[in-house]
Protein backbone atom coordinates (compact mmCIF):
# COMPACT_ATOMS: atom_id res chain seq x y z
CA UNK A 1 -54.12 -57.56 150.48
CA UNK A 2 -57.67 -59.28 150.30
CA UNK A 3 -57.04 -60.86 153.52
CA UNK A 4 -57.02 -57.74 155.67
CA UNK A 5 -59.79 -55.30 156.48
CA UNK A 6 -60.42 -52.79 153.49
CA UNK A 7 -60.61 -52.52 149.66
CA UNK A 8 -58.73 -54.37 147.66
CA UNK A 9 -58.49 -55.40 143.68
CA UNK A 10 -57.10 -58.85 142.13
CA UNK A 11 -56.84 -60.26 138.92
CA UNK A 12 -57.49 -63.79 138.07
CA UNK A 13 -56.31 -65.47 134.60
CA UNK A 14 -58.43 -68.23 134.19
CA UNK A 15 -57.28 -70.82 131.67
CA UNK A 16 -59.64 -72.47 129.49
CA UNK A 17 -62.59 -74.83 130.91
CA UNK A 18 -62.00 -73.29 135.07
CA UNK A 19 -64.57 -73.50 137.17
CA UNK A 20 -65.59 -72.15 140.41
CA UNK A 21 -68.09 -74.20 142.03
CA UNK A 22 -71.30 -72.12 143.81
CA UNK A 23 -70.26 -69.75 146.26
CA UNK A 24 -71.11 -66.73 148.11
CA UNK A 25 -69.25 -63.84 150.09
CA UNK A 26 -70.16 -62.16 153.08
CA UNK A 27 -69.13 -58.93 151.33
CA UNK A 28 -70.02 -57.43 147.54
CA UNK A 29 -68.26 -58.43 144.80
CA UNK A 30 -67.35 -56.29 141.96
CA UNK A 31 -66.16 -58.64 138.50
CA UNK A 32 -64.74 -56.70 135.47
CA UNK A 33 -63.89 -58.91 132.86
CA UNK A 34 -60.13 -57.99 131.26
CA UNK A 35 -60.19 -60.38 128.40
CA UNK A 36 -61.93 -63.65 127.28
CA UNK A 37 -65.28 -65.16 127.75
CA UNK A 38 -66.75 -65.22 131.16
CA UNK A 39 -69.92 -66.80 132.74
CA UNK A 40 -71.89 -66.14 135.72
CA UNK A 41 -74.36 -68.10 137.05
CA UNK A 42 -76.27 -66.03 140.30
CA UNK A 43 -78.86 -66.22 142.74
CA UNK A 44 -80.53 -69.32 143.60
CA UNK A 45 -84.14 -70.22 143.81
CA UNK A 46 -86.61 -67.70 142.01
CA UNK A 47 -84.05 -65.40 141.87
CA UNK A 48 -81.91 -67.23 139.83
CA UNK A 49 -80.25 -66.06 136.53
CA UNK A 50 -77.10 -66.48 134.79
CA UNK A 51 -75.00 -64.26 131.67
CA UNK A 52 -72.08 -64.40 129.59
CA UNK A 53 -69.61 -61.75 129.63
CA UNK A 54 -66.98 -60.28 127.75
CA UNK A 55 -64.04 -57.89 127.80
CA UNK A 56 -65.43 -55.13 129.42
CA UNK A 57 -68.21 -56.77 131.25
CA UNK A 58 -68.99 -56.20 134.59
CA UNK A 59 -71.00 -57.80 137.69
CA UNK A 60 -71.86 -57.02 140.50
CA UNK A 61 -72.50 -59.99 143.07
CA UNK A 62 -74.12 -58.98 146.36
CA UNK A 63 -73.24 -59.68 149.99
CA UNK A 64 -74.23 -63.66 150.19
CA UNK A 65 -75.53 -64.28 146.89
CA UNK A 66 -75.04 -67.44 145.57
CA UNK A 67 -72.66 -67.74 143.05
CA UNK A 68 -70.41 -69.95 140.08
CA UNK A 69 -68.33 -68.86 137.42
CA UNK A 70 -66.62 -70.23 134.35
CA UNK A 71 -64.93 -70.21 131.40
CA UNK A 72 -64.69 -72.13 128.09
CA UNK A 73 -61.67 -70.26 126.12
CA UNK A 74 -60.14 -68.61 129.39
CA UNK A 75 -60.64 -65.46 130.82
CA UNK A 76 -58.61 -62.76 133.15
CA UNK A 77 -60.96 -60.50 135.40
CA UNK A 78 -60.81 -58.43 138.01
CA UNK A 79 -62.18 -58.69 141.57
CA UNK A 80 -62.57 -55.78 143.93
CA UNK A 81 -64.09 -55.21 146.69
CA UNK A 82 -63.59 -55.14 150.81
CA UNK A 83 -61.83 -57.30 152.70
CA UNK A 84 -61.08 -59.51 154.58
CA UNK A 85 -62.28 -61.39 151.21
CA UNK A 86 -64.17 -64.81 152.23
CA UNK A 87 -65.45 -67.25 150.11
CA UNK A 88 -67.87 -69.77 151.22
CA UNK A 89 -68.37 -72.91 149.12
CA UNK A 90 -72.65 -74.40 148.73
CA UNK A 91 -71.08 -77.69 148.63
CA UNK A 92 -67.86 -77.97 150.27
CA UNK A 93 -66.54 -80.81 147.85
CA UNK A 94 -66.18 -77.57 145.60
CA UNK A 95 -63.72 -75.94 147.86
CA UNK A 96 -60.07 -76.08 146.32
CA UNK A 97 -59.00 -75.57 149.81
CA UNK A 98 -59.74 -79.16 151.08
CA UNK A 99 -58.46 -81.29 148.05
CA UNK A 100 -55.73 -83.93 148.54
CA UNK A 101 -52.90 -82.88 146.35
């Protein structure tokens, strides 16, 4: 359960075109990459950089590093890491979480 205190893993099928908007987590994230095309865009400032991925990629986004994903033909990966899993939004219009529906 990502919500609770301790490791957990989830996968995420992404169809094609998703996007998640800059973020970061107050914890590491760990991102395999199960199948598809996946991009990363990290860091922010000077330290910014971004990469593609595919199956079999991996990433490894540190404790509150800003960062966005996508994908243009769809993509399932896998997330690990400790929780309680947070995810803080840069710009909160980005946030799923606060759209009418």
């Amino acid at each position: 359960d990502p919500g609770k205190a301790g490791p957990f893993v989830i996968r995420i099928k992404a169809p094609p075109g998703y996007r998640v908007g800059r973020h970061w987590h107050p914890t590491d994230e760990l991102v395999t990459v199960l199948e598809g095309d996946f991009h990363l865009d990290m860091g922010s400032g000077g330290d910014a950089h971004s990469h593609d991925f595919s199956a079999g990629g991996y990433a490894l986004m540190p404790a509150r590093m800003q960062h966005a994903a996508s994908t243009k033909g769809g993509a399932v990966v896998q997330v690990s890491g400790m929780g309680p899993f947070q995810i803080h939004y840069v710009d909160p219009k980005d946030d799923p979480r606060k759209r009418a529906p």
